[in-house]
C-alpha atoms as a PDB file:
ATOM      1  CA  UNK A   1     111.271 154.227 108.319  1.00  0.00           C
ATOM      2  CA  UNK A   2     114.930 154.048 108.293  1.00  0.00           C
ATOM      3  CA  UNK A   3     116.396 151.896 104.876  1.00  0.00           C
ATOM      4  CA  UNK A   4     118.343 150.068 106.619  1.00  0.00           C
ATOM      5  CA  UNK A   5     115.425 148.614 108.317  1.00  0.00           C
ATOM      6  CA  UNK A   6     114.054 148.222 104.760  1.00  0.00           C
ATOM      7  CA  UNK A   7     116.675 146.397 103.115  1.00  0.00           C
ATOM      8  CA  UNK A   8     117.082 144.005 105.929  1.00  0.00           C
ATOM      9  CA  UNK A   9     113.710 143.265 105.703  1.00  0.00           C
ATOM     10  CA  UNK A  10     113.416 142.698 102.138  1.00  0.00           C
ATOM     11  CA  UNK A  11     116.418 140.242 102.284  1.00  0.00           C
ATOM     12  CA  UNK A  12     115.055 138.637 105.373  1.00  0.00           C
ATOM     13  CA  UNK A  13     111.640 138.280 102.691  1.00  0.00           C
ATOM     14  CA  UNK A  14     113.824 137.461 100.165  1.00  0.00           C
ATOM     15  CA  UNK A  15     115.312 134.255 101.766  1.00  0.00           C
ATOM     16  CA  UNK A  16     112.206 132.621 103.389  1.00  0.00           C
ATOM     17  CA  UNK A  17     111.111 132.748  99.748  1.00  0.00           C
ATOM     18  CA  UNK A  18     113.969 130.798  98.565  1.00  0.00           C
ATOM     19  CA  UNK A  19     113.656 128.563 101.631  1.00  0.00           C
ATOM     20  CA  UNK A  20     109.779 128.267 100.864  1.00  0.00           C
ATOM     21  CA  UNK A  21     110.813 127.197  96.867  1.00  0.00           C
ATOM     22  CA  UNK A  22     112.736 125.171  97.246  1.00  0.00           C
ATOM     23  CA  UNK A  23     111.050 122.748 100.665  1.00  0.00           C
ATOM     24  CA  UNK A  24     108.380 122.441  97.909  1.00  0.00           C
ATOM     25  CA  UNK A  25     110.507 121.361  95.259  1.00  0.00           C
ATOM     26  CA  UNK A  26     112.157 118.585  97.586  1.00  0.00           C
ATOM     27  CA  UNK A  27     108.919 117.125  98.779  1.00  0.00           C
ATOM     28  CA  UNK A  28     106.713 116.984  95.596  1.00  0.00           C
ATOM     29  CA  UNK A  29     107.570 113.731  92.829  1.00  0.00           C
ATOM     30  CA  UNK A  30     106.867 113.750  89.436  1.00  0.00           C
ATOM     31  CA  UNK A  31     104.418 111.652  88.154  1.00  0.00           C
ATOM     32  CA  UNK A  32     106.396 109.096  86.389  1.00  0.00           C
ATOM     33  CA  UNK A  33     108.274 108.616  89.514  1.00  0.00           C
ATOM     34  CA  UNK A  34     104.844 107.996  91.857  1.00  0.00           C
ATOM     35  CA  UNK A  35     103.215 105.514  89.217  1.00  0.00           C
ATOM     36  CA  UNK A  36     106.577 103.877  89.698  1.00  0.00           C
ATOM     37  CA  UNK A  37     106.928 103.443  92.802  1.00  0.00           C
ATOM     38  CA  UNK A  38     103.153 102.636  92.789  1.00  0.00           C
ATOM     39  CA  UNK A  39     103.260  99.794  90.459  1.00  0.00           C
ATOM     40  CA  UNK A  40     106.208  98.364  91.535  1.00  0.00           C
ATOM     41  CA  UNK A  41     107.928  99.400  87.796  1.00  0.00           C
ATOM     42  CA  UNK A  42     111.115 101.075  86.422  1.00  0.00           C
ATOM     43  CA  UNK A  43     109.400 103.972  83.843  1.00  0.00           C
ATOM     44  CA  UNK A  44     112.229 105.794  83.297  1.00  0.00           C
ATOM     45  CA  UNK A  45     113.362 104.988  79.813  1.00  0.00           C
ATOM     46  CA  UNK A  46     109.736 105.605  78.656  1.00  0.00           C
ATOM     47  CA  UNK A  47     109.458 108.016  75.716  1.00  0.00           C
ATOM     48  CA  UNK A  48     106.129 109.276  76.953  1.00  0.00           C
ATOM     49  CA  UNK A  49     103.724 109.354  80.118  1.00  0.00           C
ATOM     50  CA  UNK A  50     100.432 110.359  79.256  1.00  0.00           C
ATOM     51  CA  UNK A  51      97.174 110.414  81.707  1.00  0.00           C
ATOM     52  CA  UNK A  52      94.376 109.734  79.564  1.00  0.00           C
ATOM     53  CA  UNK A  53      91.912 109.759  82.191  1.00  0.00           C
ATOM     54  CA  UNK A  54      91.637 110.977  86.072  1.00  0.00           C
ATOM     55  CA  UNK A  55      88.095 110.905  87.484  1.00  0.00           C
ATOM     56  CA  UNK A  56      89.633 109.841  91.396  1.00  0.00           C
ATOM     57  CA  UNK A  57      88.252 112.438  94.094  1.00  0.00           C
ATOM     58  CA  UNK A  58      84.938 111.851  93.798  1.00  0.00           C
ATOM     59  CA  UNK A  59      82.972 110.401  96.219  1.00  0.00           C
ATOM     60  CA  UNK A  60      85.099 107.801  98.727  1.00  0.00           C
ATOM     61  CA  UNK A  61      87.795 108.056  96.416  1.00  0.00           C
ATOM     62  CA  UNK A  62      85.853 106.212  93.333  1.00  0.00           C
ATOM     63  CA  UNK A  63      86.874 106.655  89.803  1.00  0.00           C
ATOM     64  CA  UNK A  64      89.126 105.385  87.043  1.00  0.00           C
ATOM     65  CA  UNK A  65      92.784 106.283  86.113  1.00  0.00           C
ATOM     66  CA  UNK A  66      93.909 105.506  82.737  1.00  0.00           C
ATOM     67  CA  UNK A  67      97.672 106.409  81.963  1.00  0.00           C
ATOM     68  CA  UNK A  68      99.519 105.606  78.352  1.00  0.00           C
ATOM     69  CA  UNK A  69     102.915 105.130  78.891  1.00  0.00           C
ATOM     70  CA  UNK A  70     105.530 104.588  75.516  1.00  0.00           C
ATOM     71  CA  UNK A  71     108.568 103.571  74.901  1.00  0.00           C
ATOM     72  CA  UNK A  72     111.093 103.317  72.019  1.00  0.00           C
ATOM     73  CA  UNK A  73     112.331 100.001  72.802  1.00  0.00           C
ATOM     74  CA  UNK A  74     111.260  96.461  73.863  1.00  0.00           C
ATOM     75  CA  UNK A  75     113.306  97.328  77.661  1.00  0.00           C
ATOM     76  CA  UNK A  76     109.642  96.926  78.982  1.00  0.00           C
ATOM     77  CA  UNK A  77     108.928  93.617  77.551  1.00  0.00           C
ATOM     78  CA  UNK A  78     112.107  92.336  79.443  1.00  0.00           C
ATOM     79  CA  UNK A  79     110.696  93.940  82.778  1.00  0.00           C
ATOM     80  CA  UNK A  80     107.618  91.993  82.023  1.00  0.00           C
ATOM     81  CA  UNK A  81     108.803  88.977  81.288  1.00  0.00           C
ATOM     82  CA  UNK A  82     111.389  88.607  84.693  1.00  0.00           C
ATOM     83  CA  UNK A  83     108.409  90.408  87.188  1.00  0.00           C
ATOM     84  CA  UNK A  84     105.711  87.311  88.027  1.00  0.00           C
ATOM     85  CA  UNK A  85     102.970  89.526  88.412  1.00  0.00           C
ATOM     86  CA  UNK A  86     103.134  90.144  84.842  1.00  0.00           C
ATOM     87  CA  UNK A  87     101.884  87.334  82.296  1.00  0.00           C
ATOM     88  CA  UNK A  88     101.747  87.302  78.453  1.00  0.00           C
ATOM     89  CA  UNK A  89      98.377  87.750  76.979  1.00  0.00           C
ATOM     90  CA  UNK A  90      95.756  86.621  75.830  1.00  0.00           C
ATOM     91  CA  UNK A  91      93.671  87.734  78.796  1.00  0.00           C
ATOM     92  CA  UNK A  92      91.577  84.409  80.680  1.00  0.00           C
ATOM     93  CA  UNK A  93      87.805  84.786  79.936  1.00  0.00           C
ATOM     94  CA  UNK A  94      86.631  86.983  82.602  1.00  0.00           C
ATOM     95  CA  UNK A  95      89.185  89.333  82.669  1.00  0.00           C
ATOM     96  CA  UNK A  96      88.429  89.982  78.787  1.00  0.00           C
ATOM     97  CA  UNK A  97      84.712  90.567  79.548  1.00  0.00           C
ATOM     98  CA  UNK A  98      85.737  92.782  82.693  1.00  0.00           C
ATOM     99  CA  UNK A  99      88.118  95.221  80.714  1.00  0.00           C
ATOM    100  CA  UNK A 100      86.364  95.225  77.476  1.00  0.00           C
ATOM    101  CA  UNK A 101      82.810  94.512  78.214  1.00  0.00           C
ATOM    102  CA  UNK A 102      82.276  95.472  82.296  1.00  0.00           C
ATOM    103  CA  UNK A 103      84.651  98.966  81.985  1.00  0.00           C
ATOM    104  CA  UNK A 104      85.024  99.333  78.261  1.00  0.00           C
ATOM    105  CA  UNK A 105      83.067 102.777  78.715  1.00  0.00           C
ATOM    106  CA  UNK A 106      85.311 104.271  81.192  1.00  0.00           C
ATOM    107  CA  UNK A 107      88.411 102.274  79.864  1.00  0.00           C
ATOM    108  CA  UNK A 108      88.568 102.547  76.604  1.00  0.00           C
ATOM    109  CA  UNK A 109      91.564 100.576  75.886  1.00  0.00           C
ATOM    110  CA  UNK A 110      92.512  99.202  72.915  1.00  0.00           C
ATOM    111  CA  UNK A 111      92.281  94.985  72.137  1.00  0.00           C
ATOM    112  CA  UNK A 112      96.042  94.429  72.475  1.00  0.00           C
ATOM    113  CA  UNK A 113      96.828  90.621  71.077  1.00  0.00           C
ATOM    114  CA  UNK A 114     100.367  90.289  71.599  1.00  0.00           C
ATOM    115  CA  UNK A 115     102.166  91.527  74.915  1.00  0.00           C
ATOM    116  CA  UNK A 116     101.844  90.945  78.446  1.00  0.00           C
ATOM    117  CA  UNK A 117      98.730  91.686  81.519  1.00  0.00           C
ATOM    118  CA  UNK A 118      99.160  91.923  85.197  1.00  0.00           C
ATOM    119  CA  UNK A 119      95.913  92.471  87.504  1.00  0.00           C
ATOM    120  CA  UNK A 120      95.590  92.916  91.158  1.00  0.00           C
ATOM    121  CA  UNK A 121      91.982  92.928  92.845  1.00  0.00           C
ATOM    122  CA  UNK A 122      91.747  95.195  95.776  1.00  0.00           C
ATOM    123  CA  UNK A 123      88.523  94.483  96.643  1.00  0.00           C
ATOM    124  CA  UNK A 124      87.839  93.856 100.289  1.00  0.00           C
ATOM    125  CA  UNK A 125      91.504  95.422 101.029  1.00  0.00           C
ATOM    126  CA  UNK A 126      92.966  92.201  99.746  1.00  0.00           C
ATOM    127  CA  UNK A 127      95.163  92.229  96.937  1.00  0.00           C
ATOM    128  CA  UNK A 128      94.902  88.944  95.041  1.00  0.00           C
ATOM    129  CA  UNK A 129      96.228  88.493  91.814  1.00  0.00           C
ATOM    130  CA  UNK A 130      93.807  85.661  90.552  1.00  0.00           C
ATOM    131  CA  UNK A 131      90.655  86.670  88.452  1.00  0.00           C
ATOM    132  CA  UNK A 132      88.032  84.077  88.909  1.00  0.00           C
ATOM    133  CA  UNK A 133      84.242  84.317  87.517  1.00  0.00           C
ATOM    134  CA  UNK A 134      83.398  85.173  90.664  1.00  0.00           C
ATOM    135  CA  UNK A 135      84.531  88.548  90.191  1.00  0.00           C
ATOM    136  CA  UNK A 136      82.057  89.701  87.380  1.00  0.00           C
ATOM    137  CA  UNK A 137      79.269  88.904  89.927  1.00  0.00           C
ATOM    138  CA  UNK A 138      80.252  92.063  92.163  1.00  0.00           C
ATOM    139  CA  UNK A 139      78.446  95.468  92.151  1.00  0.00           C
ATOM    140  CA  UNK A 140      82.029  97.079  92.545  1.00  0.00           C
ATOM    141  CA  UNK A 141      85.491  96.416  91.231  1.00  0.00           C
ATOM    142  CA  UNK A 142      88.897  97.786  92.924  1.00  0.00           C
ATOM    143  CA  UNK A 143      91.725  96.857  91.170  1.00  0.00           C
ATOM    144  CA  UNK A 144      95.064  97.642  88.971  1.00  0.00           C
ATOM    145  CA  UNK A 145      95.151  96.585  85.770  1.00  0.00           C
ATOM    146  CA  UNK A 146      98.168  97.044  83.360  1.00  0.00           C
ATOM    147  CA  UNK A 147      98.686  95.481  79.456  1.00  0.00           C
ATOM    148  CA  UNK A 148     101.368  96.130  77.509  1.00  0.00           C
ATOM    149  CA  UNK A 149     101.325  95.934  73.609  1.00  0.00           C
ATOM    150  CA  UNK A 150     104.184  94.556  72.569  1.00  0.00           C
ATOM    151  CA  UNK A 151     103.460  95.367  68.650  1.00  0.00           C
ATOM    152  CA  UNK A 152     103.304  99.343  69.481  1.00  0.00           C
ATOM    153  CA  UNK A 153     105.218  98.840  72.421  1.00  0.00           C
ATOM    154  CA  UNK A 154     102.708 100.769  74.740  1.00  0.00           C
ATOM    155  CA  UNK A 155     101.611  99.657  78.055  1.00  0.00           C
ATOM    156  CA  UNK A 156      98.317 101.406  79.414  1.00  0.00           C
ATOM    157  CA  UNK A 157      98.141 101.419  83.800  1.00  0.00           C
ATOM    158  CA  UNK A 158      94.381 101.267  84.871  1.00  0.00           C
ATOM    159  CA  UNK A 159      93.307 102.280  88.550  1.00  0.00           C
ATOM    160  CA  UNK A 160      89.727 101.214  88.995  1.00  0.00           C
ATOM    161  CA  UNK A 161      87.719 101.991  92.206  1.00  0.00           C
ATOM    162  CA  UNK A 162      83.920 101.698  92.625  1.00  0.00           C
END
């Protein structure tokens, strides 16, 4: 085979590559910028992003997500306090037996006592924001749930689907 042939074809190789690297590069986001977007919340002055736990994939999509999120300064706090599906703690009754009694094994989060909460209920398809007694009498639970510890300034983002 003749090297020019060669050569042309290795650069011709050579440049879909590139092409190839860098289409994926474009189209992927990281994962501080999908739980974001996700949650409806600016992340980007957080000192750390940390999935604790990612058991989604399973069967219909069921599982919990558990990701620990830190920051160096009390920016989140403001965020809280100006978005209204955030509310400062303590948690109403049955939102405290749902988090810490219901999903404490798969949870595992911490008994925060100063900060702020917001939960959304997806169950049905229908995201309500209200958490009446009603809801511990299910035999599944969708919903967000987010708490922020104002003392450690941490804020934990919970994905639950059964």
């Amino acid at each position: 085979m003749d090297m020019r042939i060669i050569r042309r074809n290795i650069s011709i190789l050579a440049f879909l590559m590139i092409i190839a690297i860098n289409l994926t590069g474009c189209m992927e986001e990281d994962d501080v910028s999908k739980v974001s977007k996700e949650w409806g919340l600016d992340l980007k002055d957080a000192e750390s992003f940390t999935v604790i736990e990612e058991t989604h994939g399973g069967f219909h999509g069921d599982g919990e997500t558990v990701i620990k999120v830190e920051f160096s300064d009390d920016s989140f706090s403001d965020q809280a306090d100006e978005d209204e599906n955030w509310s400062p703690l303590p948690l109403n009754k049955t939102l405290h037996t749902l988090i810490y009694e219901v999903c404490s094994y798969t949870l595992s989060l911490p008994d925060i006592k100063n900060g702020y909460y917001s939960f959304t209920d997806r169950y049905d398809g229908v995201k309500n924001h209200n958490a009446g007694p009603e809801l511990l009498e299910r035999y599944s639970y969708n919903f967000d749930f987010g708490i922020y510890d104002s003392d450690t300034r941490t804020l934990y983002l919970c994905k639950c689907d059964s």
